[in-house]
Every structure is written in C-alpha cells, then in structure tokens.
PDB file of N, CA and C in Angstrom:
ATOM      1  N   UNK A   1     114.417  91.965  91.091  1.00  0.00           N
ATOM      2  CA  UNK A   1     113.922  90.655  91.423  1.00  0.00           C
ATOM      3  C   UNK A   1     113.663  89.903  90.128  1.00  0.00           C
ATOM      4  N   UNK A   2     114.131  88.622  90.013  1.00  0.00           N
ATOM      5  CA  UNK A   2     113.846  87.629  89.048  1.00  0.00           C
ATOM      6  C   UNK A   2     112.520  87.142  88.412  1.00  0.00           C
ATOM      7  N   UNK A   3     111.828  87.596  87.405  1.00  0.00           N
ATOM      8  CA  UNK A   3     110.566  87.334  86.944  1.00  0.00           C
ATOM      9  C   UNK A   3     110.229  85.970  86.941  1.00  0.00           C
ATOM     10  N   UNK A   4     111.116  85.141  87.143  1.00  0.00           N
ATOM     11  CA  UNK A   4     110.973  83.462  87.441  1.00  0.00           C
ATOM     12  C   UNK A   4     110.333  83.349  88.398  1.00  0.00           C
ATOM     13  N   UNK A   5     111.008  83.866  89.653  1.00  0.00           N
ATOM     14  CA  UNK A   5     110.890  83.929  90.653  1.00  0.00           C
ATOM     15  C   UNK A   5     109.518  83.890  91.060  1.00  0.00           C
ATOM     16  N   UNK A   6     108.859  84.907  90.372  1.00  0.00           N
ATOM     17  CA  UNK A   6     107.638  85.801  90.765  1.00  0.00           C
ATOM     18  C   UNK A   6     106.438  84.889  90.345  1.00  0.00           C
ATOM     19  N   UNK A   7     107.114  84.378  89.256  1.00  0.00           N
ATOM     20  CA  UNK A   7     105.973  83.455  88.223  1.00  0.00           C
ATOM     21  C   UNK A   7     106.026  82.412  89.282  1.00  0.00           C
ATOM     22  N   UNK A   8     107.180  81.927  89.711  1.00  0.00           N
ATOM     23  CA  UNK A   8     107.329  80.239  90.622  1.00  0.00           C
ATOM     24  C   UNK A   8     106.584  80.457  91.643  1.00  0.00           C
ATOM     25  N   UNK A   9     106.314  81.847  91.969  1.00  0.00           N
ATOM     26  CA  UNK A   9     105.378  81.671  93.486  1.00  0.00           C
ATOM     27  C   UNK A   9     103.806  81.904  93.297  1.00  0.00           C
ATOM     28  N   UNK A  10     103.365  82.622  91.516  1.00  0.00           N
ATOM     29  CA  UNK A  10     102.067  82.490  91.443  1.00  0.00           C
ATOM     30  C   UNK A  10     101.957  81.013  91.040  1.00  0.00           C
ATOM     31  N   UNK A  11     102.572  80.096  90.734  1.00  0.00           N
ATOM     32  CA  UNK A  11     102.571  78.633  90.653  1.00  0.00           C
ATOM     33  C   UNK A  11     102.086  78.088  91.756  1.00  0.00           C
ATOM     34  N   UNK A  12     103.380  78.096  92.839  1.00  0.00           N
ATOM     35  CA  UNK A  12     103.010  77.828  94.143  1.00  0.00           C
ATOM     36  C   UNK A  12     101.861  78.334  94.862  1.00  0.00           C
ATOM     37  N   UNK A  13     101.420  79.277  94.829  1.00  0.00           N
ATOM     38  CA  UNK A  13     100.178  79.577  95.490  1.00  0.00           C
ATOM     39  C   UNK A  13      98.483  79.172  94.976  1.00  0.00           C
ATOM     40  N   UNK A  14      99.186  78.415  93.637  1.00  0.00           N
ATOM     41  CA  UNK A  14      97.827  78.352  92.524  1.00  0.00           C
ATOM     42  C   UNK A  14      96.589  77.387  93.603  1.00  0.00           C
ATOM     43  N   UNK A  15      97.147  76.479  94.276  1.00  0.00           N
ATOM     44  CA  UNK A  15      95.903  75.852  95.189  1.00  0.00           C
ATOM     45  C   UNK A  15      95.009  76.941  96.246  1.00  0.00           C
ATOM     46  N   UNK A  16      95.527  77.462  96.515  1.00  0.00           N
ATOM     47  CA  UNK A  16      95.194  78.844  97.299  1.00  0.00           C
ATOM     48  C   UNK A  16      94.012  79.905  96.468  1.00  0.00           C
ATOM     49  N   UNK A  17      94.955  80.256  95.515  1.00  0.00           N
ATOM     50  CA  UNK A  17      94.150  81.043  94.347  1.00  0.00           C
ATOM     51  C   UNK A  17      94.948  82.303  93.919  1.00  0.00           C
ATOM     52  N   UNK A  18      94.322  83.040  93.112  1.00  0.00           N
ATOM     53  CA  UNK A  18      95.135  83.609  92.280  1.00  0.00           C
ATOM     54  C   UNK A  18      95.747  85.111  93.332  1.00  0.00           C
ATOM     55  N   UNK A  19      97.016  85.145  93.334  1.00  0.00           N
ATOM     56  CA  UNK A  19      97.854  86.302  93.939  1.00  0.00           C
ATOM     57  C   UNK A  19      98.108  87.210  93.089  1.00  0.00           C
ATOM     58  N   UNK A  20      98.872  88.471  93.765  1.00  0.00           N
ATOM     59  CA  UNK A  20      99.337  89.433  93.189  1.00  0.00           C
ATOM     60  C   UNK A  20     100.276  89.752  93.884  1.00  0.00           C
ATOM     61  N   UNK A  21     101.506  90.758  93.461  1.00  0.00           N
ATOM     62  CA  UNK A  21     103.181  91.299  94.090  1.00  0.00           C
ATOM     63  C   UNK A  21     103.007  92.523  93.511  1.00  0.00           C
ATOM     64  N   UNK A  22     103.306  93.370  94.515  1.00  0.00           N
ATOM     65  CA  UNK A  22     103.469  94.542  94.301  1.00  0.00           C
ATOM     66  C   UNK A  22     105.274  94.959  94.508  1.00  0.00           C
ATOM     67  N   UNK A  23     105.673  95.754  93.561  1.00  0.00           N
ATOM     68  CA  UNK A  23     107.152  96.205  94.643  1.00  0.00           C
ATOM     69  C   UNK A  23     106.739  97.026  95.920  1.00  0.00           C
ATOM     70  N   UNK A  24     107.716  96.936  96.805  1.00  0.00           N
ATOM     71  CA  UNK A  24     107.837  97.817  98.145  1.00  0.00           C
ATOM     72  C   UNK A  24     108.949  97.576  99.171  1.00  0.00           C
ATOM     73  N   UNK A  25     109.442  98.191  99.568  1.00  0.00           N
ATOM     74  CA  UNK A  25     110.828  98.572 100.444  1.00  0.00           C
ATOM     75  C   UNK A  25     111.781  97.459  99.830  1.00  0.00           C
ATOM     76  N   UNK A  26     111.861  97.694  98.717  1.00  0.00           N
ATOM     77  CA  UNK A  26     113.302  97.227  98.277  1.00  0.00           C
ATOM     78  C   UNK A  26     112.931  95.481  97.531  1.00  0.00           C
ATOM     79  N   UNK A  27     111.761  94.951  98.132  1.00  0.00           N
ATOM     80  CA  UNK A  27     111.431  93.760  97.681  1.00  0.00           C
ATOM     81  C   UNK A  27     110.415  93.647  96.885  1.00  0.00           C
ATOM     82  N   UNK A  28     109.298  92.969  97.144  1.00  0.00           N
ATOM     83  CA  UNK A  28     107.732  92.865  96.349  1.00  0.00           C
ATOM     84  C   UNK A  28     106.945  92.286  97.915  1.00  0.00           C
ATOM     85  N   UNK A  29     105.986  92.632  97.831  1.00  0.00           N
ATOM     86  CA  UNK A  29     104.455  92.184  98.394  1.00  0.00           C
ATOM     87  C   UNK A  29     103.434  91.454  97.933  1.00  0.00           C
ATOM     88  N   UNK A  30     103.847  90.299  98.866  1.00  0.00           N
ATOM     89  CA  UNK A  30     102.440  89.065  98.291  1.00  0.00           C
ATOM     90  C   UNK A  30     101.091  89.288  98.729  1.00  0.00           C
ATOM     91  N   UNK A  31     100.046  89.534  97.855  1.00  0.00           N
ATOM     92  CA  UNK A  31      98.863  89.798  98.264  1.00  0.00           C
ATOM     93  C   UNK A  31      98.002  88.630  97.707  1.00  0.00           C
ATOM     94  N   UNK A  32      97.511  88.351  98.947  1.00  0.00           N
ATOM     95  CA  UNK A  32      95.971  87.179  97.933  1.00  0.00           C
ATOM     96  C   UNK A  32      94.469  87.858  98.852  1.00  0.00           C
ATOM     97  N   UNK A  33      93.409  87.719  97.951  1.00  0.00           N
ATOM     98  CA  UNK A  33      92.356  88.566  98.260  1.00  0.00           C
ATOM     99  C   UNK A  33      92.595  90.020  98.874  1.00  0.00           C
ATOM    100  N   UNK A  34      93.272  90.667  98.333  1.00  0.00           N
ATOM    101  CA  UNK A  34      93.464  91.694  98.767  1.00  0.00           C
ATOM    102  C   UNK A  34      94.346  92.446 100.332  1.00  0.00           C
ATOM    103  N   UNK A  35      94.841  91.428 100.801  1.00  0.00           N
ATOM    104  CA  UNK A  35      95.361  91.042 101.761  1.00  0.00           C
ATOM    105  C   UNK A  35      96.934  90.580 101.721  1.00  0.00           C
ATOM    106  N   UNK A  36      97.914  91.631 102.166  1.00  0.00           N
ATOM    107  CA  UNK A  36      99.720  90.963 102.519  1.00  0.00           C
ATOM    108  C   UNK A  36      99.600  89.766 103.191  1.00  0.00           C
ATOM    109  N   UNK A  37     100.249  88.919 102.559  1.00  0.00           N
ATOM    110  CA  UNK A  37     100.286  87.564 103.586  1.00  0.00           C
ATOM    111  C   UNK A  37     101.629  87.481 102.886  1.00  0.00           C
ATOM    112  N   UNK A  38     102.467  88.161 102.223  1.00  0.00           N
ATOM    113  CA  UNK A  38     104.096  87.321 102.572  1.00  0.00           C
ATOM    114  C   UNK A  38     104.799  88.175 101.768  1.00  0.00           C
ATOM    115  N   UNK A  39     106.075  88.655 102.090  1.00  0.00           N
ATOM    116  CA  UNK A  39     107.179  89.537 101.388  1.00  0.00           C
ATOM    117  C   UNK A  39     108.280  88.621 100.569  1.00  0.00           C
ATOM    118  N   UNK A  40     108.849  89.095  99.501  1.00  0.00           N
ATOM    119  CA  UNK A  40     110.062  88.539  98.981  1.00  0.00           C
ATOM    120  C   UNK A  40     111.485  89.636  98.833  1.00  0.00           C
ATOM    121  N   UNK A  41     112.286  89.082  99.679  1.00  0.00           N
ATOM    122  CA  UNK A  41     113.554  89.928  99.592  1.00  0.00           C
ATOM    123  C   UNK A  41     114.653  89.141  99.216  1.00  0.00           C
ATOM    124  N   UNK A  42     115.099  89.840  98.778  1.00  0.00           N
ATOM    125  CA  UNK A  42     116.420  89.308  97.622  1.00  0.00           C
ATOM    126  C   UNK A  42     115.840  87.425  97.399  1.00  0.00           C
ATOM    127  N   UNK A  43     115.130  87.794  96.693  1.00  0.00           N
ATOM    128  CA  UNK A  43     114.494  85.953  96.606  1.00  0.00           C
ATOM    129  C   UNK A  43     114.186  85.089  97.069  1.00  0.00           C
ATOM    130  N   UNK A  44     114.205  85.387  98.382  1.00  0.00           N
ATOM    131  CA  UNK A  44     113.861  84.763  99.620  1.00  0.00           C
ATOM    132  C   UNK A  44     112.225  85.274 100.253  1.00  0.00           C
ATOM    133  N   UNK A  45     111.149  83.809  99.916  1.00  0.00           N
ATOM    134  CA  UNK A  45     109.590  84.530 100.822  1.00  0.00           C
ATOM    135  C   UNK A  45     109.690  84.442 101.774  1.00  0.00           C
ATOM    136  N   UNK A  46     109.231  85.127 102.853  1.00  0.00           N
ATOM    137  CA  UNK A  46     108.707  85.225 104.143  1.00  0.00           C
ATOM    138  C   UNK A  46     107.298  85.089 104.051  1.00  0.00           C
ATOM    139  N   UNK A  47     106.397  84.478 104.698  1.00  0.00           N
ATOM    140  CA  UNK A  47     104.888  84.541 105.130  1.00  0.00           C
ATOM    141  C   UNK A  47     104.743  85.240 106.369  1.00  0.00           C
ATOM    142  N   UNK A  48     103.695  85.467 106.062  1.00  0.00           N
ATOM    143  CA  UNK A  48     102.752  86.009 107.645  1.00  0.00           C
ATOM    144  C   UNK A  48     102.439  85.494 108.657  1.00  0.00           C
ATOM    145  N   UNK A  49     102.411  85.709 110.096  1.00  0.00           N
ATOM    146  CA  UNK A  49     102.494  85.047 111.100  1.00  0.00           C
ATOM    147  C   UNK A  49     101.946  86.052 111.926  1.00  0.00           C
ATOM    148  N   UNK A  50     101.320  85.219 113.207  1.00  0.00           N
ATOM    149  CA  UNK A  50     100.710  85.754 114.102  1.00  0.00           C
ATOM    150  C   UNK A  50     100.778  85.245 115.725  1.00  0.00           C
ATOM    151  N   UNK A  51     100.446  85.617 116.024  1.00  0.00           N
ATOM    152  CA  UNK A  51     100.507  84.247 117.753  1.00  0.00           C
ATOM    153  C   UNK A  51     100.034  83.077 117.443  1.00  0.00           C
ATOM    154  N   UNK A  52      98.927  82.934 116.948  1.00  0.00           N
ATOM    155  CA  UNK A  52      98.092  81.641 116.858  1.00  0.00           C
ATOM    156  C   UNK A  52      98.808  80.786 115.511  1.00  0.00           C
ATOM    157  N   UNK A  53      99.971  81.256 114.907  1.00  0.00           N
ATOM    158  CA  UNK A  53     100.725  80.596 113.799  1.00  0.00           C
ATOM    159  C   UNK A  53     102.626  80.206 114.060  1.00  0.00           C
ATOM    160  N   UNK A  54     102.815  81.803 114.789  1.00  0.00           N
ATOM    161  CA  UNK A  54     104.188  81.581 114.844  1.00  0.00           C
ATOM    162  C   UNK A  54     104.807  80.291 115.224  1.00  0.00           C
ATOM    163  N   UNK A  55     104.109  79.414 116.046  1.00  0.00           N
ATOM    164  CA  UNK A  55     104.628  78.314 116.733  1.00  0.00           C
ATOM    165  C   UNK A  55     104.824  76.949 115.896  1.00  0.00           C
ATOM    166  N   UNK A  56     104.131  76.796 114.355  1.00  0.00           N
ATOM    167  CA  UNK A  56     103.853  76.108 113.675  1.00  0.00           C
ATOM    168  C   UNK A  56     105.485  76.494 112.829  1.00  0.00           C
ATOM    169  N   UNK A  57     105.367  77.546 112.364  1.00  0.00           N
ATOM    170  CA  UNK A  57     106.623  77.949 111.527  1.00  0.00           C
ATOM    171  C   UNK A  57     107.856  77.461 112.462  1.00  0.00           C
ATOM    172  N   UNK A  58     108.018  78.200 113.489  1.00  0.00           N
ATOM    173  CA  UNK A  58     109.347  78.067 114.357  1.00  0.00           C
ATOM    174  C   UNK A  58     109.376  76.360 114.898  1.00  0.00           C
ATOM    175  N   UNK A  59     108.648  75.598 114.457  1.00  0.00           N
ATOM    176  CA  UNK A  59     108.508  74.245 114.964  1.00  0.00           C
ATOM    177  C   UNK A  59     109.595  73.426 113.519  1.00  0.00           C
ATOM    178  N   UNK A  60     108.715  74.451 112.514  1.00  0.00           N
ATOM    179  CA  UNK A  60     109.108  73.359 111.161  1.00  0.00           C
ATOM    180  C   UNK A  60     110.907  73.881 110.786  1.00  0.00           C
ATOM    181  N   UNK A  61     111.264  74.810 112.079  1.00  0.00           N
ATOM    182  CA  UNK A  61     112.314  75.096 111.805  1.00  0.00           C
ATOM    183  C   UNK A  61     113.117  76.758 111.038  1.00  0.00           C
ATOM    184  N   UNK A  62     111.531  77.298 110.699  1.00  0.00           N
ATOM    185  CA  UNK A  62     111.825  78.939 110.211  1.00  0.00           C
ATOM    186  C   UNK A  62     112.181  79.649 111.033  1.00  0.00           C
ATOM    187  N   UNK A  63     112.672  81.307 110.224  1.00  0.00           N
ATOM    188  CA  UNK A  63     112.855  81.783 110.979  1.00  0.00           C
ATOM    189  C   UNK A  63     112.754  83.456 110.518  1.00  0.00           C
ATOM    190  N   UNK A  64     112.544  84.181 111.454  1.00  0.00           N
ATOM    191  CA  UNK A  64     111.521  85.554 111.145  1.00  0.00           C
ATOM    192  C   UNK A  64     113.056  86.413 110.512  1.00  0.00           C
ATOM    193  N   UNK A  65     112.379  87.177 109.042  1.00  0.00           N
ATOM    194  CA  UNK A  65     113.089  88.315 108.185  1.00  0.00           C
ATOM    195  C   UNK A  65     112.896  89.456 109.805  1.00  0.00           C
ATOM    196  N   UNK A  66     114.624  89.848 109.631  1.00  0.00           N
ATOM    197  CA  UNK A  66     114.567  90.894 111.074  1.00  0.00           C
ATOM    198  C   UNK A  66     115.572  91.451 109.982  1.00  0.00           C
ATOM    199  N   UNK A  67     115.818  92.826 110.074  1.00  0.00           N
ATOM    200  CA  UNK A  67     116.341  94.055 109.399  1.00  0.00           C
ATOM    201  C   UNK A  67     117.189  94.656 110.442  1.00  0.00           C
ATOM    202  N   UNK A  68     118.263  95.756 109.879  1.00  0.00           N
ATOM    203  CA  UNK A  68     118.050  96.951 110.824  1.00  0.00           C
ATOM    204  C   UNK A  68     117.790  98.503 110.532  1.00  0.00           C
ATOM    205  N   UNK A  69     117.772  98.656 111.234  1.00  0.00           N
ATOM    206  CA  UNK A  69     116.680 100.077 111.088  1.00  0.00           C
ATOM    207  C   UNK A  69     117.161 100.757 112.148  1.00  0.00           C
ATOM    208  N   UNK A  70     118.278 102.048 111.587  1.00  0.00           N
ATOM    209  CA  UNK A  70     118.458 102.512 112.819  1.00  0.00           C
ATOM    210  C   UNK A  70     119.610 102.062 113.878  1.00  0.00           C
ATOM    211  N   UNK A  71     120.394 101.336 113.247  1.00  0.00           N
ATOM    212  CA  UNK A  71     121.224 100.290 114.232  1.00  0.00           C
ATOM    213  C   UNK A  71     120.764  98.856 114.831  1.00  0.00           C
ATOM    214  N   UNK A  72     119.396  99.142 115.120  1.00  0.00           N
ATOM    215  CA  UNK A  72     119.062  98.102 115.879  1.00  0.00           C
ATOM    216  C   UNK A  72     118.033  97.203 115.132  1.00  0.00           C
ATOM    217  N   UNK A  73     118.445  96.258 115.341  1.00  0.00           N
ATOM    218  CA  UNK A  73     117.567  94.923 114.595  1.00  0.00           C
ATOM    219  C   UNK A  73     116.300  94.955 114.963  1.00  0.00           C
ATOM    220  N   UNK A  74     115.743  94.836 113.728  1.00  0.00           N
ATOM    221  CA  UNK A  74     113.558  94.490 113.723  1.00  0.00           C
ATOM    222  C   UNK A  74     113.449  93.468 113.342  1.00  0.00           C
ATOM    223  N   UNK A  75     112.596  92.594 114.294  1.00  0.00           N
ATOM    224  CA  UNK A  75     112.441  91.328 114.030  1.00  0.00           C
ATOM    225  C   UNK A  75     111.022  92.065 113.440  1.00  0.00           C
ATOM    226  N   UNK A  76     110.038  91.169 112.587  1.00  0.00           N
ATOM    227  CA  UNK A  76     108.853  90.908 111.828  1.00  0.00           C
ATOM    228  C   UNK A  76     108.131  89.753 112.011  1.00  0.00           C
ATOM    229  N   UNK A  77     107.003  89.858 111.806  1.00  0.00           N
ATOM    230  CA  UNK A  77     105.870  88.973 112.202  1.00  0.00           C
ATOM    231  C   UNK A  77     106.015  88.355 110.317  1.00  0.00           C
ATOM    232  N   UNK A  78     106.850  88.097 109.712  1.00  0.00           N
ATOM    233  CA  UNK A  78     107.309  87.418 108.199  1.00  0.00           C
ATOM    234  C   UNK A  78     108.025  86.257 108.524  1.00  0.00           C
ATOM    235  N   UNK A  79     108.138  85.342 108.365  1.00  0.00           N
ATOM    236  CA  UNK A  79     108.407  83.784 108.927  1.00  0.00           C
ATOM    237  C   UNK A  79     109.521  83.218 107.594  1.00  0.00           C
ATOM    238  N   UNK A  80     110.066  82.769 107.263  1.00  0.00           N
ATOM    239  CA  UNK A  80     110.475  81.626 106.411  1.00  0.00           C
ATOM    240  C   UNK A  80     109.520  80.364 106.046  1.00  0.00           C
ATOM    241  N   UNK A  81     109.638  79.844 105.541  1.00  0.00           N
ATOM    242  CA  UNK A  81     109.504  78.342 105.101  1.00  0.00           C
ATOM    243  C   UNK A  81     110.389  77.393 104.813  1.00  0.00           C
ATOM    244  N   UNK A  82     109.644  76.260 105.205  1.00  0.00           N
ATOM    245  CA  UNK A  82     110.687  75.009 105.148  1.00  0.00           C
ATOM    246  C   UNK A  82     110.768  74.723 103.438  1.00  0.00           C
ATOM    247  N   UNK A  83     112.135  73.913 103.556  1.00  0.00           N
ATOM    248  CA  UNK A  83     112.557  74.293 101.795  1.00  0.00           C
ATOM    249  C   UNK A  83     111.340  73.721 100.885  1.00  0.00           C
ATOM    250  N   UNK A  84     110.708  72.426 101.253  1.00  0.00           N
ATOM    251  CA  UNK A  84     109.374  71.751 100.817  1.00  0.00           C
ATOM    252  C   UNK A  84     108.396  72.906 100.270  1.00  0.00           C
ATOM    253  N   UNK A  85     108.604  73.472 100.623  1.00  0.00           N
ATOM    254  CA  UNK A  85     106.861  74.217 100.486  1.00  0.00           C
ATOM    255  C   UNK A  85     107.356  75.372  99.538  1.00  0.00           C
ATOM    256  N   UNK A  86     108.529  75.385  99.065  1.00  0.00           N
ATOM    257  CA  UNK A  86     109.035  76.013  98.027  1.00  0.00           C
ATOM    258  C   UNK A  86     108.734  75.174  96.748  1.00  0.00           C
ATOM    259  N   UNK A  87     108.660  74.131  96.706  1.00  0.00           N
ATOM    260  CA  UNK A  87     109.025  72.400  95.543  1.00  0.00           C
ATOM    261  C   UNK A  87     107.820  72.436  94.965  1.00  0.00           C
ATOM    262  N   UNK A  88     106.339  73.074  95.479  1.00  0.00           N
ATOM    263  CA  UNK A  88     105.092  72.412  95.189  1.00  0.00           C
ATOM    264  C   UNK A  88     103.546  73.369  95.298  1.00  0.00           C
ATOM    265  N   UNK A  89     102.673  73.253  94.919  1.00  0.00           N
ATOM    266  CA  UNK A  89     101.891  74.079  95.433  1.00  0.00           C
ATOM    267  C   UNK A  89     101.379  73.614  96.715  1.00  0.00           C
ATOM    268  N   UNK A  90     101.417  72.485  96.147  1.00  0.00           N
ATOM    269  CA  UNK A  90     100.417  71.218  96.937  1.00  0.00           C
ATOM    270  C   UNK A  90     101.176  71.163  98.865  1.00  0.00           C
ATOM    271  N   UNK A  91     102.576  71.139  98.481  1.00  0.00           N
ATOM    272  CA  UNK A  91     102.892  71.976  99.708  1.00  0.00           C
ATOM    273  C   UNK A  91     102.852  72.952 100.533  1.00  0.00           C
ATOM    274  N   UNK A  92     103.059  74.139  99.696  1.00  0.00           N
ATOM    275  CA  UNK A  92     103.176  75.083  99.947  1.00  0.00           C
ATOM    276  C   UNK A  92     101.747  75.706 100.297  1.00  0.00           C
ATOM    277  N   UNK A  93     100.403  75.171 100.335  1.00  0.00           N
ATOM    278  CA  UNK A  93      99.356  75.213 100.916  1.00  0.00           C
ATOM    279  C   UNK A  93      98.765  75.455 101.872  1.00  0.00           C
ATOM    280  N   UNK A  94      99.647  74.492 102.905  1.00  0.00           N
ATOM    281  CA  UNK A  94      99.304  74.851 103.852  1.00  0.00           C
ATOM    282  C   UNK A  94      99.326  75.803 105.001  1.00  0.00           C
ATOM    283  N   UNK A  95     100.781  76.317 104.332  1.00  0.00           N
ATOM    284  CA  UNK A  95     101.344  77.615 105.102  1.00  0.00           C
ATOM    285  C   UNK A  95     100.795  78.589 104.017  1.00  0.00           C
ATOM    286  N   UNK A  96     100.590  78.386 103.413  1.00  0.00           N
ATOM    287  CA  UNK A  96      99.692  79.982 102.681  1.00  0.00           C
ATOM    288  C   UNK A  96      98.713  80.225 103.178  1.00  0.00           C
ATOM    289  N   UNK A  97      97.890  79.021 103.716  1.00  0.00           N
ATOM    290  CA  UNK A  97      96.526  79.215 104.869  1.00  0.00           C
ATOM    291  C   UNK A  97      96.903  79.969 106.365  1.00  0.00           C
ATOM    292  N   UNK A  98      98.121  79.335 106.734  1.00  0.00           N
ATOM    293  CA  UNK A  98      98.693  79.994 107.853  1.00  0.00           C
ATOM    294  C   UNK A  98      98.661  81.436 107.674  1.00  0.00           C
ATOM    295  N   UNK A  99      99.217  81.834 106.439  1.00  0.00           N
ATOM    296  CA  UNK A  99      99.755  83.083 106.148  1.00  0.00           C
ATOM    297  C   UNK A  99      98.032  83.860 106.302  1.00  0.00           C
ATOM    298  N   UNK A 100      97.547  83.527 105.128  1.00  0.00           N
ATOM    299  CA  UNK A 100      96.013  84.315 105.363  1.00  0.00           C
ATOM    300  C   UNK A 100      95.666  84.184 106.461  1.00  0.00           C
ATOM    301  N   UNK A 101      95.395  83.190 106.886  1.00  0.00           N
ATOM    302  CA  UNK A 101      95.029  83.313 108.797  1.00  0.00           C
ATOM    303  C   UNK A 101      95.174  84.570 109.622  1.00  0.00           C
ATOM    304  N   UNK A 102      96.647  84.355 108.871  1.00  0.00           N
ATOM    305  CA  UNK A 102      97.023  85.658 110.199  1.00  0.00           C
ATOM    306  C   UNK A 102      96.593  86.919 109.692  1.00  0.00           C
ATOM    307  N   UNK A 103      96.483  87.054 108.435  1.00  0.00           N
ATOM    308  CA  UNK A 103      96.364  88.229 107.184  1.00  0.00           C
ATOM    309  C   UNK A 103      94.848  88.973 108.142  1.00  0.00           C
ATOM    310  N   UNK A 104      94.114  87.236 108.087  1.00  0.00           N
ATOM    311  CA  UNK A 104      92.592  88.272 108.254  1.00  0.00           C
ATOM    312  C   UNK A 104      92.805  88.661 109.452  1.00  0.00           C
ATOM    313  N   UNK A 105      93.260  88.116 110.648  1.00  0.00           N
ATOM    314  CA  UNK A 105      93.485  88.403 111.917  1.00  0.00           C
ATOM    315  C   UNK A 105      93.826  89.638 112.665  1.00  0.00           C
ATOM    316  N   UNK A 106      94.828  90.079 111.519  1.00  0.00           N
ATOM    317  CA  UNK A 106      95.101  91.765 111.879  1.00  0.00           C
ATOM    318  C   UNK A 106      94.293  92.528 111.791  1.00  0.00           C
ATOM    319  N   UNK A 107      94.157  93.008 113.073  1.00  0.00           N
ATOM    320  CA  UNK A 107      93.126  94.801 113.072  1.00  0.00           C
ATOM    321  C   UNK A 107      93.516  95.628 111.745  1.00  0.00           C
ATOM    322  N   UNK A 108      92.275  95.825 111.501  1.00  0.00           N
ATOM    323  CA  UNK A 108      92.297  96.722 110.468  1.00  0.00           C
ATOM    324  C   UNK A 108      92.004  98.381 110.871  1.00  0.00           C
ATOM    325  N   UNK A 109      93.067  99.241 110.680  1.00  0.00           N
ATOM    326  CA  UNK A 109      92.954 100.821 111.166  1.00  0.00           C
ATOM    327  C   UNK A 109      91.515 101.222 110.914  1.00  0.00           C
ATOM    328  N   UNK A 110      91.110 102.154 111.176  1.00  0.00           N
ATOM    329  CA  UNK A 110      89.727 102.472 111.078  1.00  0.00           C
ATOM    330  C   UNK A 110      89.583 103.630 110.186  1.00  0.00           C
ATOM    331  N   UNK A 111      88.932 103.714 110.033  1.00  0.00           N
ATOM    332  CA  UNK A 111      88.819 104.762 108.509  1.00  0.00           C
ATOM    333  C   UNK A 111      88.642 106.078 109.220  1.00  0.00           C
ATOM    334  N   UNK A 112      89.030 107.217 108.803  1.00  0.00           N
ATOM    335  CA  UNK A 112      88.656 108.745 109.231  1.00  0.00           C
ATOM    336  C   UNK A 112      87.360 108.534 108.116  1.00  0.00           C
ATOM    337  N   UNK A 113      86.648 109.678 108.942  1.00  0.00           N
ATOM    338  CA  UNK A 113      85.242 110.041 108.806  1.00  0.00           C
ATOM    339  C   UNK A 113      85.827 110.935 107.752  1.00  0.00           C
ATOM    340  N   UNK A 114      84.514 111.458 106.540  1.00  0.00           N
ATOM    341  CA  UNK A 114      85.368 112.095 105.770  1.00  0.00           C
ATOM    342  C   UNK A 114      84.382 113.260 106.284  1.00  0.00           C
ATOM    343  N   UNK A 115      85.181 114.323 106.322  1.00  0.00           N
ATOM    344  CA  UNK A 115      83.997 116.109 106.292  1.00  0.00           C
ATOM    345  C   UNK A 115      83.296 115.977 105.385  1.00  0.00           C
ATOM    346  N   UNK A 116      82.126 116.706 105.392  1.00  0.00           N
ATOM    347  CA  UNK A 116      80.894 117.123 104.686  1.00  0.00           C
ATOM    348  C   UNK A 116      81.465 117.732 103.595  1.00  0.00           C
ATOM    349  N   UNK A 117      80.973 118.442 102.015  1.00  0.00           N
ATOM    350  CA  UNK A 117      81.439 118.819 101.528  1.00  0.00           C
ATOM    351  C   UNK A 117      80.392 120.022 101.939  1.00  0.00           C
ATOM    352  N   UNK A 118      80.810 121.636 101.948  1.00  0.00           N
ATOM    353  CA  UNK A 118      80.499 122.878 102.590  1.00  0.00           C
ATOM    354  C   UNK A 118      79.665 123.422 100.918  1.00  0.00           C
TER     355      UNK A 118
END
C-alpha cells in the first residue's frame, strides 16, 4: 500500500481526530479512538456501516467491499464513499461520524473471566 495514501487519509480524517492503520488481511485498518471504523484495499477506503447508517451511504450512491471466500461472495458492513469526501477533510467528516457511529454501536464480545491464580 502507498504511504501517500495512508498519509492522505490521516489528512482527511484530521477534523475527526487523530487515526491510526494497522495492516490486516491483505489491506490496512482504520482505527480512531481505538475503534475499526474503515478498511483500505488496494487503495480503495471502505467505512463502517450499520442499519441506522447503511441507508445514508447507499443513497449517496456507495457501495459495500464484498469478497469471496470460499466461492461465494461476502458482502460487509464496509461502504464506499462518494468521490467528495475523498478531496477534503472538511468533507470527508461527515461520514467518518457515520463510520464511528456505527464503530460504537457494535456489541462488544464479552471478556472471559480469568481463573484464579492456584
């Protein structure tokens, strides 16, 4: 992945606040507060989406990173963006809120209890 790239989207997210990318399955992982809110594959972001968001994305015209796995296609709760919100931070704002939205929204697994130490 292109270190431009990586830099152009801690740009873009700078109204939001400060992010981090991790690599993972072949791409990187956008994290802000500690939290995935959007993947980059082959240079292309996806954001995070949820019920209470998907309808906003698929309105402005995106459309969900689906893979296959297995033969059969996986669609993802990872959205596109409209080309705008690539151009700006100031754009790209508002769907980064979308994105966290949904970020906090997801159940979080529950922790195993840890054993006593004997």
């Amino acid at each position: 992945m292109a270190d431009a790239f990586i830099e152009h989207l801690h740009d873009l997210f700078a109204a939001l606040g400060p992010i981090s990318t991790r690599a993972m399955f072949g791409g990187h992982g956008l994290y802000f507060d500690g939290l995935i809110i959007g993947i980059v594959i082959d240079d292309a972001l996806y954001l995070k989406t949820d019920d209470e968001t998907r309808a906003q994305f698929e309105a402005a015209g995106c459309i969900p990173f689906v893979y296959t796995s297995q033969q059969q296609p996986i669609t993802t709760s990872y959205w596109s963006l409209p080309e705008e919100a690539m151009e700006s931070a100031q754009a790209m704002l508002p769907w980064a809120k979308l994105a966290f939205e949904a970020a906090l929204r997801k159940p979080r697994p529950a922790k195993k209890a840890r054993k006593p130490a004997r």
